[in-house]
PDB file of N, CA and C in Angstrom:
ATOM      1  N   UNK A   1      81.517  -4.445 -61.405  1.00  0.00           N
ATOM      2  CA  UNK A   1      81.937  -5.095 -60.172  1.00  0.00           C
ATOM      3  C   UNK A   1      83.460  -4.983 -60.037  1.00  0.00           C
ATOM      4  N   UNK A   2      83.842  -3.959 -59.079  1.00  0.00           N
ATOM      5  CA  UNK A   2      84.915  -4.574 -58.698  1.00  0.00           C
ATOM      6  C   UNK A   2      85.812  -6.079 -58.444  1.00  0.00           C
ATOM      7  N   UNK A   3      87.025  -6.347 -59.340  1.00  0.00           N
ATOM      8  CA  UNK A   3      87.531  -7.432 -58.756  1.00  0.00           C
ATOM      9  C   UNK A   3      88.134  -7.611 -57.715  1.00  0.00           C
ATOM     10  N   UNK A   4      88.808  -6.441 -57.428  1.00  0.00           N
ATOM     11  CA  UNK A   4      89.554  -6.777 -55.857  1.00  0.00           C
ATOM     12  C   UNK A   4      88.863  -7.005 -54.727  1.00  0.00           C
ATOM     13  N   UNK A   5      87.364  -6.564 -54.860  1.00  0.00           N
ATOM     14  CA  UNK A   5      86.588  -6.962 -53.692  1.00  0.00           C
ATOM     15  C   UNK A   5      86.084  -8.385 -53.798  1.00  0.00           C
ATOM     16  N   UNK A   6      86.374  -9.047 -55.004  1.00  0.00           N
ATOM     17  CA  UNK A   6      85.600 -10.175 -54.857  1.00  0.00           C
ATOM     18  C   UNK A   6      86.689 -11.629 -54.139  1.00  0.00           C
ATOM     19  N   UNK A   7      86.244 -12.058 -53.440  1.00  0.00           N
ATOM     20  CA  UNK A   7      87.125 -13.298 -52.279  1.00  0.00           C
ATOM     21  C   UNK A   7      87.170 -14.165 -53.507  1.00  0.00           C
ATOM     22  N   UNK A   8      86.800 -14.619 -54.403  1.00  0.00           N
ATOM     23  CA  UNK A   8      86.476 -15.752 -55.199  1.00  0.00           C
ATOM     24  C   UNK A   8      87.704 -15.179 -56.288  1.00  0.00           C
ATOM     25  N   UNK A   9      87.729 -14.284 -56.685  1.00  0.00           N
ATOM     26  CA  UNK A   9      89.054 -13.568 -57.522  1.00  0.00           C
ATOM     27  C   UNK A   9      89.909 -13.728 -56.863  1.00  0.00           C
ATOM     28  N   UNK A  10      90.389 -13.513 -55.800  1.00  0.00           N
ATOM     29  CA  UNK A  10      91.539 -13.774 -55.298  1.00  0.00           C
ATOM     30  C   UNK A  10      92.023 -15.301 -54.935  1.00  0.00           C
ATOM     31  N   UNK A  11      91.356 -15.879 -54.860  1.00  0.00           N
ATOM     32  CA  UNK A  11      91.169 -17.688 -54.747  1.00  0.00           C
ATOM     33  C   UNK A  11      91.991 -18.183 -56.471  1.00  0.00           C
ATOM     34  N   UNK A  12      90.917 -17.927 -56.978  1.00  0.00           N
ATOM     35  CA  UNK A  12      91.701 -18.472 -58.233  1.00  0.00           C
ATOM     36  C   UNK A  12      92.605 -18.035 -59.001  1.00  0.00           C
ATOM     37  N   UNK A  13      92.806 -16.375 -58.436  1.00  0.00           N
ATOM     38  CA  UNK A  13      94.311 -15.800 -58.862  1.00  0.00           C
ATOM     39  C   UNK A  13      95.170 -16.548 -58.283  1.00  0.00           C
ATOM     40  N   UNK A  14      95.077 -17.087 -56.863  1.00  0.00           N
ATOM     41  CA  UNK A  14      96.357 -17.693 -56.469  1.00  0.00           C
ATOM     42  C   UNK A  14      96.705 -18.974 -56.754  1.00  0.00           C
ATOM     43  N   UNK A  15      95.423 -19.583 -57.102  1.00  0.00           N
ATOM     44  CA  UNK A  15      95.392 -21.246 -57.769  1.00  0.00           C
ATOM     45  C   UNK A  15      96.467 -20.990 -59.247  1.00  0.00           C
ATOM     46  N   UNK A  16      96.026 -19.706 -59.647  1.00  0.00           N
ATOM     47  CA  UNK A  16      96.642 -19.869 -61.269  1.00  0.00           C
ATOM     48  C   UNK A  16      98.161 -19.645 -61.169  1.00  0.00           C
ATOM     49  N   UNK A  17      98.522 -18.433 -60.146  1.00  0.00           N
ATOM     50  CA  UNK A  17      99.901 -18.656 -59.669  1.00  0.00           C
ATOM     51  C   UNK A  17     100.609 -19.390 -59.260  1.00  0.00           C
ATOM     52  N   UNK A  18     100.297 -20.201 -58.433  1.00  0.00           N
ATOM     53  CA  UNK A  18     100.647 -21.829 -57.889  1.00  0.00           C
ATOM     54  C   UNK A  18     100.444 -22.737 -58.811  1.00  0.00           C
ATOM     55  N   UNK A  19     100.044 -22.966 -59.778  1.00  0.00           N
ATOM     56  CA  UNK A  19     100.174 -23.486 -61.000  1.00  0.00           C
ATOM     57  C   UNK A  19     101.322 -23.172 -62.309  1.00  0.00           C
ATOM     58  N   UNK A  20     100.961 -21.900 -62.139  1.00  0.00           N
ATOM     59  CA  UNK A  20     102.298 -20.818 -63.355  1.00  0.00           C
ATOM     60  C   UNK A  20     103.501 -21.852 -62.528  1.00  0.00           C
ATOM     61  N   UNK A  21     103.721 -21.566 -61.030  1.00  0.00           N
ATOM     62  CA  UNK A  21     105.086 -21.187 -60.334  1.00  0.00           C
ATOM     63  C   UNK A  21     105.324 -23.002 -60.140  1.00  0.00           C
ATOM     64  N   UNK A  22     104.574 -23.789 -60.660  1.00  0.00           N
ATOM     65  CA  UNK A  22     104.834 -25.744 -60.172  1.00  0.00           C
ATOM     66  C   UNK A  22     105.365 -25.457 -61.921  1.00  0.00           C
ATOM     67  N   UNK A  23     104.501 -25.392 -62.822  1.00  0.00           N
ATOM     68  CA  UNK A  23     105.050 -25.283 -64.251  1.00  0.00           C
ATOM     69  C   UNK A  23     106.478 -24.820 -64.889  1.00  0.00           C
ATOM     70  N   UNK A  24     106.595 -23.646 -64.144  1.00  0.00           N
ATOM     71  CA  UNK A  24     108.275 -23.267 -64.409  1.00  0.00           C
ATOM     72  C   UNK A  24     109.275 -24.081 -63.266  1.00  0.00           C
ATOM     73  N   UNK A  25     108.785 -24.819 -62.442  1.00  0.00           N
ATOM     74  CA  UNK A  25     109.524 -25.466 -61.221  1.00  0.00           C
ATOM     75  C   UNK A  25     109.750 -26.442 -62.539  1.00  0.00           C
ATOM     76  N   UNK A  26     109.073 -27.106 -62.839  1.00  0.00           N
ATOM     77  CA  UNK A  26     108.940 -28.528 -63.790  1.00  0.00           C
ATOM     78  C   UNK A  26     109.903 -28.420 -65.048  1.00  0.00           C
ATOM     79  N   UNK A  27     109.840 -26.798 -65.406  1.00  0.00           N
ATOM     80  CA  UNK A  27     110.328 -26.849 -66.918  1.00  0.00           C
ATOM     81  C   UNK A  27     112.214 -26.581 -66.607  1.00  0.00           C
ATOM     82  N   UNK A  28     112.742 -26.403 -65.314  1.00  0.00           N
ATOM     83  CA  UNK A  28     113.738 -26.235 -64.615  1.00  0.00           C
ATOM     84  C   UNK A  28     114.378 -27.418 -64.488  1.00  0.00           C
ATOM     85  N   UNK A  29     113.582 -27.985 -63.777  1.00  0.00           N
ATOM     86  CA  UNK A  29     113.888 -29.569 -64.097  1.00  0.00           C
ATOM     87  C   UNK A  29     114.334 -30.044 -64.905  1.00  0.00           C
ATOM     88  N   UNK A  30     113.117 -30.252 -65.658  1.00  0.00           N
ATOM     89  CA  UNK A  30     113.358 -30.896 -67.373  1.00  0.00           C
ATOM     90  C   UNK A  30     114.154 -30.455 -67.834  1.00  0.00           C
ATOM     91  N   UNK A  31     114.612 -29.105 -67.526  1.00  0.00           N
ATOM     92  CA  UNK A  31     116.040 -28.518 -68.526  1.00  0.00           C
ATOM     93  C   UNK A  31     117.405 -29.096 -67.923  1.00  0.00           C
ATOM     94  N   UNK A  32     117.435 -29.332 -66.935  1.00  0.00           N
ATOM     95  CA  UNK A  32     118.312 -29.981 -66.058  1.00  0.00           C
ATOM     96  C   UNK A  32     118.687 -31.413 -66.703  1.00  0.00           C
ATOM     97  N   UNK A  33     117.623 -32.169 -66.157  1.00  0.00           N
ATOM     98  CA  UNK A  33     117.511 -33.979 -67.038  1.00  0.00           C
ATOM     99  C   UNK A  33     117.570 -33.576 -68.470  1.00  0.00           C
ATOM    100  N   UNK A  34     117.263 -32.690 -69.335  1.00  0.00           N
ATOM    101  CA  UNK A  34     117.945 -33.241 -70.843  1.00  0.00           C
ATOM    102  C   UNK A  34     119.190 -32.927 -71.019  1.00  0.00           C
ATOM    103  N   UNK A  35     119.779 -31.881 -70.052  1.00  0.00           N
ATOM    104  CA  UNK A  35     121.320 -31.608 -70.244  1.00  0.00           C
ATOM    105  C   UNK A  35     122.131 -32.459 -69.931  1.00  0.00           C
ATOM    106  N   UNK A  36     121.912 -33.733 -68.603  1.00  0.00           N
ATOM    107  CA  UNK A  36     122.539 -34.745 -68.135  1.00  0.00           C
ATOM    108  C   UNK A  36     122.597 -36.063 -69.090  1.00  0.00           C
ATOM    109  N   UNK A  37     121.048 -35.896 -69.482  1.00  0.00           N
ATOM    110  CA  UNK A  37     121.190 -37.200 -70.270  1.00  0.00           C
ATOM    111  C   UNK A  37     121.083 -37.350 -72.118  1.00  0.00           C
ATOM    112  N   UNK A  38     121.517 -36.006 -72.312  1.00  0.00           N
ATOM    113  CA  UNK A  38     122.519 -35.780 -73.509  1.00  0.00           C
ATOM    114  C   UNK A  38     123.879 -35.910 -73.791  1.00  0.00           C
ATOM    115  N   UNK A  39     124.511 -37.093 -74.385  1.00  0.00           N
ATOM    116  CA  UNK A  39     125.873 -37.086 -74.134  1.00  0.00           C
ATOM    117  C   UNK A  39     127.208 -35.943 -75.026  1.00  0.00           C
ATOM    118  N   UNK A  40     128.101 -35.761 -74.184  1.00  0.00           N
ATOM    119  CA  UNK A  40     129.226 -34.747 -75.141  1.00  0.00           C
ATOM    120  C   UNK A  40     129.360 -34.927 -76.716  1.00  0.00           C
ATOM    121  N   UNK A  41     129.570 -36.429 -76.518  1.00  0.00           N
ATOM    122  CA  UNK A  41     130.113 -36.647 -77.934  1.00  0.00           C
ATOM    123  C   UNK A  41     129.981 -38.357 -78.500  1.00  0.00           C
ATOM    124  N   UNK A  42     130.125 -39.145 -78.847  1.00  0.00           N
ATOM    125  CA  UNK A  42     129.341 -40.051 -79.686  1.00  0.00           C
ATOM    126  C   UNK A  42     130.402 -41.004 -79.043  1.00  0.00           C
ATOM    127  N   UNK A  43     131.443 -40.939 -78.848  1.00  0.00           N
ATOM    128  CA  UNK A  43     132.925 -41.733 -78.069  1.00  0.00           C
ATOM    129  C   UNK A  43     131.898 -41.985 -76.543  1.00  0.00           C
ATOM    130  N   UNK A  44     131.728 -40.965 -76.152  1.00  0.00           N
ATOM    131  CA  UNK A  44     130.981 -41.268 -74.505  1.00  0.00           C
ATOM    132  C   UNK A  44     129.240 -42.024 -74.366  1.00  0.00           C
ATOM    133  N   UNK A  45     128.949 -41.702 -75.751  1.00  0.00           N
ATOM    134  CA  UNK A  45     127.676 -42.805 -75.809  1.00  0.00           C
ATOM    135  C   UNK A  45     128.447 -44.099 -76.052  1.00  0.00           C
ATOM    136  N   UNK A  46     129.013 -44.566 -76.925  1.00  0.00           N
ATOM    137  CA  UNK A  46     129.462 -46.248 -76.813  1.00  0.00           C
ATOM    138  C   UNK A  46     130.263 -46.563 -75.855  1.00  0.00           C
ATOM    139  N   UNK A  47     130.719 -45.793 -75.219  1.00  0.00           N
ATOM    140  CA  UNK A  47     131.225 -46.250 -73.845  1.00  0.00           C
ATOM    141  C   UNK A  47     130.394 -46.484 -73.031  1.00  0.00           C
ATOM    142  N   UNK A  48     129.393 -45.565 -72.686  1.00  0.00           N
ATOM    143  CA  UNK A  48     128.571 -46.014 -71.533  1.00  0.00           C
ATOM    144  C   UNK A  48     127.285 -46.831 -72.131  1.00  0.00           C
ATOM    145  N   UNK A  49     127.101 -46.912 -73.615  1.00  0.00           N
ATOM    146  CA  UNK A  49     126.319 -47.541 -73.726  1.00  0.00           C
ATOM    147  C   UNK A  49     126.507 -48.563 -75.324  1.00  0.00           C
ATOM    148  N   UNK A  50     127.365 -49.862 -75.075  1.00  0.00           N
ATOM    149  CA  UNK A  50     128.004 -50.273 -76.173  1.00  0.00           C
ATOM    150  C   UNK A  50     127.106 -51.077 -77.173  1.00  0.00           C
ATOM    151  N   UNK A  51     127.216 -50.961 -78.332  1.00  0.00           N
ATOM    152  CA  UNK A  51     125.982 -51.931 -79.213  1.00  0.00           C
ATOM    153  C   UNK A  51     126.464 -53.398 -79.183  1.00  0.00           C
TER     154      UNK A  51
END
């Protein structure tokens, strides 16, 4: 059987792409928020956050 003829192959090829392409959206993110809320240096954690 051909796959390119089948409508149902192409359905869930694009479900899996739209999934791949939300997953690397997400992991973009997340790389973003741990770089912000990692601080420089140990002086700028007790400043902004004092014991």
């Amino acid at each position: 059987m051909n796959p390119y003829l089948d409508k149902e192959y192409f359905v869930i090829r694009k479900l899996k792409q739209k999934a791949k392409k939300l997953t690397e959206m997400a992991d973009k993110v997340w790389d973003k928020v741990k770089n912000i809320c990692i601080p420089a240096t140990e002086t700028m954690t007790n400043n902004c956050c004092p014991i």
